[in-house]
PDB file of N, CA and C in Angstrom:
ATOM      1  N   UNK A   1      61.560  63.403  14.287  1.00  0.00           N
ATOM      2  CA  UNK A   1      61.721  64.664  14.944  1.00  0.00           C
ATOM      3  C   UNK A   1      62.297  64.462  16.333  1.00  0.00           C
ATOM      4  N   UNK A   2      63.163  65.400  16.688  1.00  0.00           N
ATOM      5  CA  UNK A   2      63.545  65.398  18.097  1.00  0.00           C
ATOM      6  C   UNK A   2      62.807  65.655  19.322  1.00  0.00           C
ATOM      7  N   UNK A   3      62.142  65.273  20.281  1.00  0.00           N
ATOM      8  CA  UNK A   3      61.443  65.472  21.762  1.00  0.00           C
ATOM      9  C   UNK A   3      62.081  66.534  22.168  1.00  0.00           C
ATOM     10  N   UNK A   4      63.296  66.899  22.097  1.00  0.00           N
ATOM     11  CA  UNK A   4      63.583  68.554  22.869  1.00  0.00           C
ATOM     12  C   UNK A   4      63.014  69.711  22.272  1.00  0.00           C
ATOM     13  N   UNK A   5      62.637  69.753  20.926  1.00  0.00           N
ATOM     14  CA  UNK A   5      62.014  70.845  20.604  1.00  0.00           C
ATOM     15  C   UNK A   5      61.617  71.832  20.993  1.00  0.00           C
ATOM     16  N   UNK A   6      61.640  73.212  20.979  1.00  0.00           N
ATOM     17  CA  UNK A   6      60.696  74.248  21.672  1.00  0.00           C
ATOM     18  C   UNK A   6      59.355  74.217  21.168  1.00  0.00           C
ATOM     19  N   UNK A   7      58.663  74.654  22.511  1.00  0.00           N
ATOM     20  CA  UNK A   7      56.868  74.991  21.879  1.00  0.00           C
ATOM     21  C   UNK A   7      56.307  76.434  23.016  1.00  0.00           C
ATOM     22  N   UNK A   8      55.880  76.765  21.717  1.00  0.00           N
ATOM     23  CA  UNK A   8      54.998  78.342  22.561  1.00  0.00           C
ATOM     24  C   UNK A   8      54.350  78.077  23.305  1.00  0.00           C
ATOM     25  N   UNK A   9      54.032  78.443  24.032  1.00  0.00           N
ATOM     26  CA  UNK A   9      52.920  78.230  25.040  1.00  0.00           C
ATOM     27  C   UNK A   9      52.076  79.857  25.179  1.00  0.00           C
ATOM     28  N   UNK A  10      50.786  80.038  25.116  1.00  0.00           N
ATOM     29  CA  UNK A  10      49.599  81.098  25.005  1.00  0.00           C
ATOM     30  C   UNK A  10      49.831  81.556  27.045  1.00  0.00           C
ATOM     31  N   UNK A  11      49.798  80.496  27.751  1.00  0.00           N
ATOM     32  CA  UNK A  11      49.513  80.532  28.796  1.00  0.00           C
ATOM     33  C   UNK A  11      50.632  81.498  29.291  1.00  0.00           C
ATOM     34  N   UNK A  12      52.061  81.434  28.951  1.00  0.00           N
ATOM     35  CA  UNK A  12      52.488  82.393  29.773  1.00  0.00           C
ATOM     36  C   UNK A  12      53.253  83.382  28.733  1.00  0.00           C
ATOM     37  N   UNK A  13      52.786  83.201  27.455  1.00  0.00           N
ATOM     38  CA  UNK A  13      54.001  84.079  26.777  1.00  0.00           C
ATOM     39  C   UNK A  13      54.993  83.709  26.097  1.00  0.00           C
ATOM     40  N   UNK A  14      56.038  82.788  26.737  1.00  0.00           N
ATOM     41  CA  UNK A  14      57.238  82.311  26.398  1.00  0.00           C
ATOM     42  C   UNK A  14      57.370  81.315  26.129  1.00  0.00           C
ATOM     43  N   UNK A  15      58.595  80.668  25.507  1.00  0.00           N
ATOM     44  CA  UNK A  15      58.985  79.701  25.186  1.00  0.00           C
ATOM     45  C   UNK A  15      59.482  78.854  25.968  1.00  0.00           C
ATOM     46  N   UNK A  16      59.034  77.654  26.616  1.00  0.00           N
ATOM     47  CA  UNK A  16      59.315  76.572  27.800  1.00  0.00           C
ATOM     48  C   UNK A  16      59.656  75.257  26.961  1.00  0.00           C
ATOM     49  N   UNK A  17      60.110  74.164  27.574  1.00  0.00           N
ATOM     50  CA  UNK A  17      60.121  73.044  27.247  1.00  0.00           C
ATOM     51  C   UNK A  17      59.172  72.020  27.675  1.00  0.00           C
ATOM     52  N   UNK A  18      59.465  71.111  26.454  1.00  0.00           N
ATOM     53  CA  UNK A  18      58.044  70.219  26.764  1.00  0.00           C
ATOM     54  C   UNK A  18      58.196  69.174  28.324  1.00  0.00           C
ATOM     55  N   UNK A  19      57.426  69.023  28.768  1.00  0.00           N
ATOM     56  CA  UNK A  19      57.600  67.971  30.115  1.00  0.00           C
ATOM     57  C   UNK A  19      57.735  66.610  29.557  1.00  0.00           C
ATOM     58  N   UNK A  20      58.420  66.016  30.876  1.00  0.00           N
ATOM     59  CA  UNK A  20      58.998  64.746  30.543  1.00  0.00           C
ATOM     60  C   UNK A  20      57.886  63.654  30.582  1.00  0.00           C
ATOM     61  N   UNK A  21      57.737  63.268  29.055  1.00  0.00           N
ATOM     62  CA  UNK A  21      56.873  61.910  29.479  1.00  0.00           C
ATOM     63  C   UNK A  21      57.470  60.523  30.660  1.00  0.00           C
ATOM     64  N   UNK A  22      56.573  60.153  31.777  1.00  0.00           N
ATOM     65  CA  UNK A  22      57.238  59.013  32.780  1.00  0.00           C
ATOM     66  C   UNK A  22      56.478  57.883  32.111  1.00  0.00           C
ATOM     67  N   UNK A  23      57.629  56.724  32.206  1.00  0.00           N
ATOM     68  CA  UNK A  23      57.612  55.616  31.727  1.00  0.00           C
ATOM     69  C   UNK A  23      56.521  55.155  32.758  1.00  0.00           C
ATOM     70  N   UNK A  24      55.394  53.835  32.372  1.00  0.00           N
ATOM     71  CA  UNK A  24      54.483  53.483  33.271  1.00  0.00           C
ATOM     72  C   UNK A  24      55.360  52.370  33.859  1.00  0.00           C
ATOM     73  N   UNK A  25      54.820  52.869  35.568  1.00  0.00           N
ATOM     74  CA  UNK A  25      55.383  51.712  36.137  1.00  0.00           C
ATOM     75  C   UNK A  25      54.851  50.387  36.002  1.00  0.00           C
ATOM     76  N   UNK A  26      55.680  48.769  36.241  1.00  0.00           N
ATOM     77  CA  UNK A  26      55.312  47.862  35.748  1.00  0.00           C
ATOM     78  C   UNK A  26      55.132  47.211  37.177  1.00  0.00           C
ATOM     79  N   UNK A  27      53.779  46.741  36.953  1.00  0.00           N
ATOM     80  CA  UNK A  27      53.509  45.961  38.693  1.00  0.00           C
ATOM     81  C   UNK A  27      54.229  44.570  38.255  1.00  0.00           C
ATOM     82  N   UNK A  28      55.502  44.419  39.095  1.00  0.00           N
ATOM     83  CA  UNK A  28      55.525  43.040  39.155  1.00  0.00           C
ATOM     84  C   UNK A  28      55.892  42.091  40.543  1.00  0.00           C
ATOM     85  N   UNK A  29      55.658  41.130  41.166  1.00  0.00           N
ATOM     86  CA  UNK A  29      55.333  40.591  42.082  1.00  0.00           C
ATOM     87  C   UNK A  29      56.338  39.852  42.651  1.00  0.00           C
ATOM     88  N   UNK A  30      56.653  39.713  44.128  1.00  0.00           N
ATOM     89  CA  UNK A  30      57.973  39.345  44.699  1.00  0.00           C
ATOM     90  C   UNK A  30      58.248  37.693  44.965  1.00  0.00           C
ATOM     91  N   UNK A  31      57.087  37.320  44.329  1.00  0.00           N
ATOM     92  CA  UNK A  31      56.975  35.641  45.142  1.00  0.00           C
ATOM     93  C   UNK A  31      56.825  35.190  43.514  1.00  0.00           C
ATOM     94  N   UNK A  32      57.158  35.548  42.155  1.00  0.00           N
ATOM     95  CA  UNK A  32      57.326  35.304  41.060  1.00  0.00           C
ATOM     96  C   UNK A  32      56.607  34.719  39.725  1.00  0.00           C
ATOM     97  N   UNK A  33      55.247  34.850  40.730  1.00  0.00           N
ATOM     98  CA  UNK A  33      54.045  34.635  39.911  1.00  0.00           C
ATOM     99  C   UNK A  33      53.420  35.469  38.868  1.00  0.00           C
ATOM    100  N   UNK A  34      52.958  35.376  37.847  1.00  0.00           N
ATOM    101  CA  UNK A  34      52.357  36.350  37.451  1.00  0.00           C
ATOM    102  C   UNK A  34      51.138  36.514  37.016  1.00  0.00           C
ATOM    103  N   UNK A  35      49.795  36.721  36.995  1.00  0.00           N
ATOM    104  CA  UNK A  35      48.557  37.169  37.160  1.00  0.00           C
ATOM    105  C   UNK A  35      48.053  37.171  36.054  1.00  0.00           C
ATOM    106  N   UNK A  36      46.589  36.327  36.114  1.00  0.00           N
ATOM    107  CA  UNK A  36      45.708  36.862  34.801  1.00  0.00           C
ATOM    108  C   UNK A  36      44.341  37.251  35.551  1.00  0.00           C
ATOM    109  N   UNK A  37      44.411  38.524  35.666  1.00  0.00           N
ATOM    110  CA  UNK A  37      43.267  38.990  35.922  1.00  0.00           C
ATOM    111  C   UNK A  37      42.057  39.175  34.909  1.00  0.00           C
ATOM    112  N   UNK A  38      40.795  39.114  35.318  1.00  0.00           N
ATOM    113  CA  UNK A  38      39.445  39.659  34.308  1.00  0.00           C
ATOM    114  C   UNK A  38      38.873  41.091  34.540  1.00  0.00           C
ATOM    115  N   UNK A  39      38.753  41.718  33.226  1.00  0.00           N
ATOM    116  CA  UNK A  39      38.369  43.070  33.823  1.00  0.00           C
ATOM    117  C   UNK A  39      37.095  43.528  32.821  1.00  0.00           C
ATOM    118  N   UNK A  40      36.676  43.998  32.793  1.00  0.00           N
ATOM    119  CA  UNK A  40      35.303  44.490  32.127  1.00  0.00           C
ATOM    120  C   UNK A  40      35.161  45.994  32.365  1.00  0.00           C
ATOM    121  N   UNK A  41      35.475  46.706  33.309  1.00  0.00           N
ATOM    122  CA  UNK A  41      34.937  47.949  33.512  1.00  0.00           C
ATOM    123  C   UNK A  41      35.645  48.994  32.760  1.00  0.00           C
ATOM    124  N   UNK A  42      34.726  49.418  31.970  1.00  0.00           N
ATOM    125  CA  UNK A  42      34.870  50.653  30.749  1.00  0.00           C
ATOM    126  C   UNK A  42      35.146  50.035  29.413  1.00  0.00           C
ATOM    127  N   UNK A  43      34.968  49.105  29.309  1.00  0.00           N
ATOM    128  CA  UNK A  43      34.264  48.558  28.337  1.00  0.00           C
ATOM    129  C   UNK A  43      33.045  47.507  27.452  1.00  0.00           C
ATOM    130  N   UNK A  44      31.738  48.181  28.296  1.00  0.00           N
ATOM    131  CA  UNK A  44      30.633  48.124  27.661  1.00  0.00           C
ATOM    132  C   UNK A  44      30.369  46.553  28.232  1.00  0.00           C
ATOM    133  N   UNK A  45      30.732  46.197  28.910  1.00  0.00           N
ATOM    134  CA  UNK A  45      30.550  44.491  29.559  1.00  0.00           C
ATOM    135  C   UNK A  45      31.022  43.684  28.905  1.00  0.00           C
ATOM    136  N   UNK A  46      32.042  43.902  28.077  1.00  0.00           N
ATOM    137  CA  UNK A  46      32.510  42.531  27.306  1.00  0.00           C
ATOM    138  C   UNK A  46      34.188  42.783  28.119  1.00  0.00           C
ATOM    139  N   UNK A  47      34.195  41.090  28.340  1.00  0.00           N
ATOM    140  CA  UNK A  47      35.656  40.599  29.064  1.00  0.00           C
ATOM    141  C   UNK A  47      36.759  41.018  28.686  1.00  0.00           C
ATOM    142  N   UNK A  48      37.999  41.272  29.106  1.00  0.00           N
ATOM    143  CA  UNK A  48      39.352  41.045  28.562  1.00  0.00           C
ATOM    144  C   UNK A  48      40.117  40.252  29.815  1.00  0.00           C
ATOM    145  N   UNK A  49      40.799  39.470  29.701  1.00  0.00           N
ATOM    146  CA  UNK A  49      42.487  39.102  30.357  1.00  0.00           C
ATOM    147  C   UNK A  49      43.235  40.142  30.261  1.00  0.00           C
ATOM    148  N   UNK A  50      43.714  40.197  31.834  1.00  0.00           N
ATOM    149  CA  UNK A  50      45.063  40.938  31.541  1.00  0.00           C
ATOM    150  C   UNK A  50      46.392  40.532  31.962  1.00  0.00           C
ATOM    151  N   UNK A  51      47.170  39.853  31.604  1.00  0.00           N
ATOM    152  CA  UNK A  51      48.643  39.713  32.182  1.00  0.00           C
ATOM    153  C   UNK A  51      49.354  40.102  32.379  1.00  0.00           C
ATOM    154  N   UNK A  52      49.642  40.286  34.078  1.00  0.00           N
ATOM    155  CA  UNK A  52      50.336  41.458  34.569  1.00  0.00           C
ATOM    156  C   UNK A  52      51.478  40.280  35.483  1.00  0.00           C
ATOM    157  N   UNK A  53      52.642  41.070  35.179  1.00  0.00           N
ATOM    158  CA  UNK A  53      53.729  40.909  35.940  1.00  0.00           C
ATOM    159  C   UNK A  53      55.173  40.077  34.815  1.00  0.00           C
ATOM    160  N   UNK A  54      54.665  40.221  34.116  1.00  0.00           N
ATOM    161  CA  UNK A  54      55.649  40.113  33.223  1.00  0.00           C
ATOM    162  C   UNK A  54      57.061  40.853  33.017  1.00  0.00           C
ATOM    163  N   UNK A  55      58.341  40.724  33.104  1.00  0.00           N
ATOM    164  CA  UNK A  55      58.976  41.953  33.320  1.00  0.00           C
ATOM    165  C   UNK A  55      59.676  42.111  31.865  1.00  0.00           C
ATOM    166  N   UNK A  56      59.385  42.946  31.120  1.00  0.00           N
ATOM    167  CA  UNK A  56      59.839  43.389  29.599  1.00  0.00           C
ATOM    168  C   UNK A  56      61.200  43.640  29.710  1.00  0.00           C
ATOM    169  N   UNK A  57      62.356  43.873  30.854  1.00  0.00           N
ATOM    170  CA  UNK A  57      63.477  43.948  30.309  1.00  0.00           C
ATOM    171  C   UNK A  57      63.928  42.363  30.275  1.00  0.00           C
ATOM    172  N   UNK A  58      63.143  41.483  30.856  1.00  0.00           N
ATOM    173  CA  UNK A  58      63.655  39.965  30.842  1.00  0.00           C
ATOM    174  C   UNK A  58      62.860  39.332  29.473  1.00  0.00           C
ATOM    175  N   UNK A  59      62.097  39.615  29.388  1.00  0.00           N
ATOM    176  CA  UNK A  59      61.210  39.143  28.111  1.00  0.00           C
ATOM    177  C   UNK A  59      60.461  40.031  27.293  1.00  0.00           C
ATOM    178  N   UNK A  60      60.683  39.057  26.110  1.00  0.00           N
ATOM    179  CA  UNK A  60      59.453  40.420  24.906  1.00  0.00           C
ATOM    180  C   UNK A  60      58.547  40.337  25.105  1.00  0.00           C
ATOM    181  N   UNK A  61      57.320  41.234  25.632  1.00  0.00           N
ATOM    182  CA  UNK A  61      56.324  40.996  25.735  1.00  0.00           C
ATOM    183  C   UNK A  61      55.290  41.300  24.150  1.00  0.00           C
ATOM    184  N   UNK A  62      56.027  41.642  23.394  1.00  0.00           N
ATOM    185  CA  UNK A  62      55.155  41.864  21.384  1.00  0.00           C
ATOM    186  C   UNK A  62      55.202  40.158  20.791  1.00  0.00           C
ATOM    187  N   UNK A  63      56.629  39.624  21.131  1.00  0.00           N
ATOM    188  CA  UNK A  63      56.315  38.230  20.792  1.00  0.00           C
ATOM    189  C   UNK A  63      55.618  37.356  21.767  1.00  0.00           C
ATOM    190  N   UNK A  64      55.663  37.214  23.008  1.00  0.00           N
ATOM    191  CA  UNK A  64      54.631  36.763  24.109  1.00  0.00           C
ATOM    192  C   UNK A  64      53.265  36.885  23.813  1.00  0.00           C
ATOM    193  N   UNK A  65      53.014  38.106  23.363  1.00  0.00           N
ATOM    194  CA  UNK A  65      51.464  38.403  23.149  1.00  0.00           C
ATOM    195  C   UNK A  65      51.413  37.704  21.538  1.00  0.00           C
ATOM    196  N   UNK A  66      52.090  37.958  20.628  1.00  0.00           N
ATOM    197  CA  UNK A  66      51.635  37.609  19.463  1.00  0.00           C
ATOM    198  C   UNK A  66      51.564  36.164  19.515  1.00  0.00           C
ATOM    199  N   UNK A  67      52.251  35.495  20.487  1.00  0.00           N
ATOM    200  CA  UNK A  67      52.204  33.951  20.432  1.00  0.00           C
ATOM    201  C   UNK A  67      50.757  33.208  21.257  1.00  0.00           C
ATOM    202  N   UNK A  68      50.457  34.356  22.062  1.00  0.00           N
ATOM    203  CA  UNK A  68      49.096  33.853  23.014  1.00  0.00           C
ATOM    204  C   UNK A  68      48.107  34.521  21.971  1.00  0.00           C
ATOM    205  N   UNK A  69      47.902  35.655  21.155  1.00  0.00           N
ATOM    206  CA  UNK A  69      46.874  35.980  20.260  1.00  0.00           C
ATOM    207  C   UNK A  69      46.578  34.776  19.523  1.00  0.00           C
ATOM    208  N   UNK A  70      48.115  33.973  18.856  1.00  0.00           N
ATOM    209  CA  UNK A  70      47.648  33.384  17.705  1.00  0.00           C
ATOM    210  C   UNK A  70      47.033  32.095  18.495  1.00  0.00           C
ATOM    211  N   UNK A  71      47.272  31.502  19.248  1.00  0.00           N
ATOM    212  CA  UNK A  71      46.775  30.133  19.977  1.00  0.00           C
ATOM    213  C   UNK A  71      45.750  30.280  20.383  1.00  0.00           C
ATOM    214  N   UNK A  72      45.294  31.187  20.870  1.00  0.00           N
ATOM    215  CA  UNK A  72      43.908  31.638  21.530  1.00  0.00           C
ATOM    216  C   UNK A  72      43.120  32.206  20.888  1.00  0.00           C
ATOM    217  N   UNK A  73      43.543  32.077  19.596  1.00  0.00           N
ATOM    218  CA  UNK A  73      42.451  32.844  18.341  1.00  0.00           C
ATOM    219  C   UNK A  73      41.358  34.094  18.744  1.00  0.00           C
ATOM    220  N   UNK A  74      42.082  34.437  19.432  1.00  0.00           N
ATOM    221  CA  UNK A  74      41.170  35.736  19.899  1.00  0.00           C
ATOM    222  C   UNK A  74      42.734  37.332  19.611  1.00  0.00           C
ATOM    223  N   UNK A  75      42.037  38.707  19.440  1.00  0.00           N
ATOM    224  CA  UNK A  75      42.536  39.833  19.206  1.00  0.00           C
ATOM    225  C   UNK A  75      43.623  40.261  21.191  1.00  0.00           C
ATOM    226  N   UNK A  76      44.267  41.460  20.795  1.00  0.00           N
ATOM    227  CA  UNK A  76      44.641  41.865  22.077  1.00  0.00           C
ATOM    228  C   UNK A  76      45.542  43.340  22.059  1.00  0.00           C
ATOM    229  N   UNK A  77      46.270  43.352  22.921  1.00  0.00           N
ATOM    230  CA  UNK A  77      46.866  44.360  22.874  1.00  0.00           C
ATOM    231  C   UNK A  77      48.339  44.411  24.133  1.00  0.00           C
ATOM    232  N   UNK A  78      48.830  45.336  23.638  1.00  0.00           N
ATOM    233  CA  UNK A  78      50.159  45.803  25.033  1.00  0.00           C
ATOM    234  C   UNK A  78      49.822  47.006  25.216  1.00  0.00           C
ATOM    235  N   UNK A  79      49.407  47.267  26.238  1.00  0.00           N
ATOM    236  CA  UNK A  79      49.351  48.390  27.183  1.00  0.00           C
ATOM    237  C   UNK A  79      49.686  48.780  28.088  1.00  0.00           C
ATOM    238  N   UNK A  80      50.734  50.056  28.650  1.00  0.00           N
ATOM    239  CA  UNK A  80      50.996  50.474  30.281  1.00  0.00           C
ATOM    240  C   UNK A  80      52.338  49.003  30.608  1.00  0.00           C
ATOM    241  N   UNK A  81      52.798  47.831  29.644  1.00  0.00           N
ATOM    242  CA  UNK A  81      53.696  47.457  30.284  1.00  0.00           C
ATOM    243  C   UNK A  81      52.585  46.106  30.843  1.00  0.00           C
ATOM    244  N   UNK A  82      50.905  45.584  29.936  1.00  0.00           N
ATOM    245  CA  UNK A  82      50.347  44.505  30.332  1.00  0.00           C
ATOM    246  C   UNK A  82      50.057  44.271  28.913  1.00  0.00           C
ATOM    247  N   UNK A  83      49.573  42.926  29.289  1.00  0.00           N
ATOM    248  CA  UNK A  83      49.185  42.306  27.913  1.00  0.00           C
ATOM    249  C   UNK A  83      47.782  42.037  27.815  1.00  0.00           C
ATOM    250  N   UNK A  84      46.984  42.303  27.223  1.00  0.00           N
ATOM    251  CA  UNK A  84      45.764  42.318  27.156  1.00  0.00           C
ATOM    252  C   UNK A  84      44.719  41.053  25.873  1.00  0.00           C
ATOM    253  N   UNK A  85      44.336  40.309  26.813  1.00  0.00           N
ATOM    254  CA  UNK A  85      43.685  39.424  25.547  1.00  0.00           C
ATOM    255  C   UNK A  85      42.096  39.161  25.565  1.00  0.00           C
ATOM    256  N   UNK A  86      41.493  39.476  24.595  1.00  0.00           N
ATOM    257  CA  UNK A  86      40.074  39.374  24.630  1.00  0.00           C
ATOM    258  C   UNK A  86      39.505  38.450  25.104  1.00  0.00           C
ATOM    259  N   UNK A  87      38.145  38.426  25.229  1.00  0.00           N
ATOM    260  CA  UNK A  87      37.700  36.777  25.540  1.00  0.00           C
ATOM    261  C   UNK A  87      37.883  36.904  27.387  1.00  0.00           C
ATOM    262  N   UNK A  88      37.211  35.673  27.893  1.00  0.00           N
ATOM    263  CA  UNK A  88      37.567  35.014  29.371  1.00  0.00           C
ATOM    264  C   UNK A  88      37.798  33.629  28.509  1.00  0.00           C
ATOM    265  N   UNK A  89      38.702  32.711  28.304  1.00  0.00           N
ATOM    266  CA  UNK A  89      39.261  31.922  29.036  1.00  0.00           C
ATOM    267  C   UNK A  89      40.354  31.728  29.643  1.00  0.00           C
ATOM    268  N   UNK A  90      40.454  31.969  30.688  1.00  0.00           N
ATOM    269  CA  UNK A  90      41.799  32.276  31.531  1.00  0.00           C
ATOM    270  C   UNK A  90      42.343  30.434  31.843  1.00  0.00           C
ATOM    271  N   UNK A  91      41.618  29.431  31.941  1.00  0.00           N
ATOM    272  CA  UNK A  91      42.868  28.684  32.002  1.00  0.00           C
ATOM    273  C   UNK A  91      43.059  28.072  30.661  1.00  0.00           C
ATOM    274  N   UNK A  92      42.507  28.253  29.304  1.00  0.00           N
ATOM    275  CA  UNK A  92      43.419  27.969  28.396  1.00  0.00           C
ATOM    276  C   UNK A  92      44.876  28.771  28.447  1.00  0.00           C
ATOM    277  N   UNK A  93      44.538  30.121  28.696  1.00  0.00           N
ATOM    278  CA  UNK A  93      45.420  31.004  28.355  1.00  0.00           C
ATOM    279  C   UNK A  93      46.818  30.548  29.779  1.00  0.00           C
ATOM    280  N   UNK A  94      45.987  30.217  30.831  1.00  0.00           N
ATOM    281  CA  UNK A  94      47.076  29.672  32.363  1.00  0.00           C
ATOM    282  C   UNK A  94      48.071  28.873  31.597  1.00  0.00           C
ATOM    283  N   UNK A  95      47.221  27.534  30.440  1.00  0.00           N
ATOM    284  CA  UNK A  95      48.328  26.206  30.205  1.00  0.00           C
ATOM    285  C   UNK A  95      49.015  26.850  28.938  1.00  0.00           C
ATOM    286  N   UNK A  96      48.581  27.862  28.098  1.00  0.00           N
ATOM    287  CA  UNK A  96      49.410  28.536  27.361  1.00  0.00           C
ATOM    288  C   UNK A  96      50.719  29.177  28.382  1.00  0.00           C
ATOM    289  N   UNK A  97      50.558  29.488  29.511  1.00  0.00           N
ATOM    290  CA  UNK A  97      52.013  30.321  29.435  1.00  0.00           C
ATOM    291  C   UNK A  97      53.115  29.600  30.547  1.00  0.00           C
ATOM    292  N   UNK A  98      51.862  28.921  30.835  1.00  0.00           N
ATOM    293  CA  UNK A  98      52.929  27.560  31.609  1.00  0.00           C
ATOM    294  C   UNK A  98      53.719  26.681  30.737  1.00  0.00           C
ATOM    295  N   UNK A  99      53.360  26.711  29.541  1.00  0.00           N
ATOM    296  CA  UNK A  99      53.798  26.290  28.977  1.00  0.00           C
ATOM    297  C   UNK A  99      55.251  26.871  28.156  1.00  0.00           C
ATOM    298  N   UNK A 100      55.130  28.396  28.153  1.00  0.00           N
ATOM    299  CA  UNK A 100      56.152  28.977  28.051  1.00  0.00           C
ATOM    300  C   UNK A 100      57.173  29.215  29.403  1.00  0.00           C
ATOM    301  N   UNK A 101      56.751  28.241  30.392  1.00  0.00           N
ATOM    302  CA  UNK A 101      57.851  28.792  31.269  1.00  0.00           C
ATOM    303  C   UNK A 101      57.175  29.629  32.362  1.00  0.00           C
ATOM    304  N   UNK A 102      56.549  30.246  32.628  1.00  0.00           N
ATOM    305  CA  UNK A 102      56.213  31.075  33.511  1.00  0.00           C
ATOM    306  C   UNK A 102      55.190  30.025  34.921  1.00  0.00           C
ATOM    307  N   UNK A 103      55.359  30.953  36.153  1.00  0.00           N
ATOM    308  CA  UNK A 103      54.411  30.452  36.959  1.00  0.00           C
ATOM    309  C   UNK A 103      53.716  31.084  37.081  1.00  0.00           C
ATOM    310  N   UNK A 104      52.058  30.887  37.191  1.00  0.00           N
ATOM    311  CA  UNK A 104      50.932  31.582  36.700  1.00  0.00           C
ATOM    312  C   UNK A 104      49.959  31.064  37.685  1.00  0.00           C
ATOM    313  N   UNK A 105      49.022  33.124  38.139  1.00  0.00           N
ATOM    314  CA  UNK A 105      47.732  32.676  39.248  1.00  0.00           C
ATOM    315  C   UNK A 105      46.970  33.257  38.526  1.00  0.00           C
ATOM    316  N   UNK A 106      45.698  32.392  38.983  1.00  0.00           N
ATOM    317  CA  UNK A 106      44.799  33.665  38.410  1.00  0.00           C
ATOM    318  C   UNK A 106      44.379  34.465  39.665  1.00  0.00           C
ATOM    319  N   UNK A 107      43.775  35.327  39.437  1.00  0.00           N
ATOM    320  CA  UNK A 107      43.533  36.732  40.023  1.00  0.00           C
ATOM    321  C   UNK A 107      42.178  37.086  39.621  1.00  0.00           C
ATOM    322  N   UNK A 108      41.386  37.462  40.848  1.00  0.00           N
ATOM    323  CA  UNK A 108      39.874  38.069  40.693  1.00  0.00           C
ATOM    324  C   UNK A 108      38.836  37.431  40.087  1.00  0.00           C
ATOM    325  N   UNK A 109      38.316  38.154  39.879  1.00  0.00           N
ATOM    326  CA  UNK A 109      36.441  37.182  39.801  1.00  0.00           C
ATOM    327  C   UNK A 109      36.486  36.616  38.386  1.00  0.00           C
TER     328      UNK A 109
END
């Protein structure tokens, strides 16, 4: 289906167009490092990694992640433009992507 579509709207009567979904911005960092932070909050106290600063028009981040899921035998996800991997071990996951090339900090508690 096409995104320009018309849709009714109750609220004023007429027929408007839908608003523009904005692409999420991607934090990425000027000194060329990129970050594995630990985060827990809003989900129930169990860990995730997140790898941020990756820049998706230079790299895939679906094969990046599918290559750190399968080595790290743990589940994950792409979200917002980060990569998300279950579990804390952040420096297996550090010599995983150093190993692909990247320079890598960790970040936070």
């Amino acid at each position: 289906m096409s995104d320009s579509r018309l849709v009714y709207s109750t609220d004023m009567g007429r027929i408007k167009q839908p608003e523009e979904v904005d692409t999420p911005e991607i934090k990425l960092f000027k000194d060329g490092f990129i970050r594995i932070e630990r985060q827990t909050k809003g989900r129930k106290g169990k860990g995730i990694m997140l790898v941020v600063g990756i820049d998706p028009a230079k790299h895939d981040l679906k094969q990046i992640a599918k290559t750190l899921k399968s080595k790290m035998g743990q589940g994950g996800a792409i979200k917002e433009g980060l990569i998300e991997i279950q579990g804390d071990d952040r420096d297996k996951l550090k010599g995983l992507l150093e190993g692909l090339g990247f320079k890598v900090k960790l970040a936070g508690g």
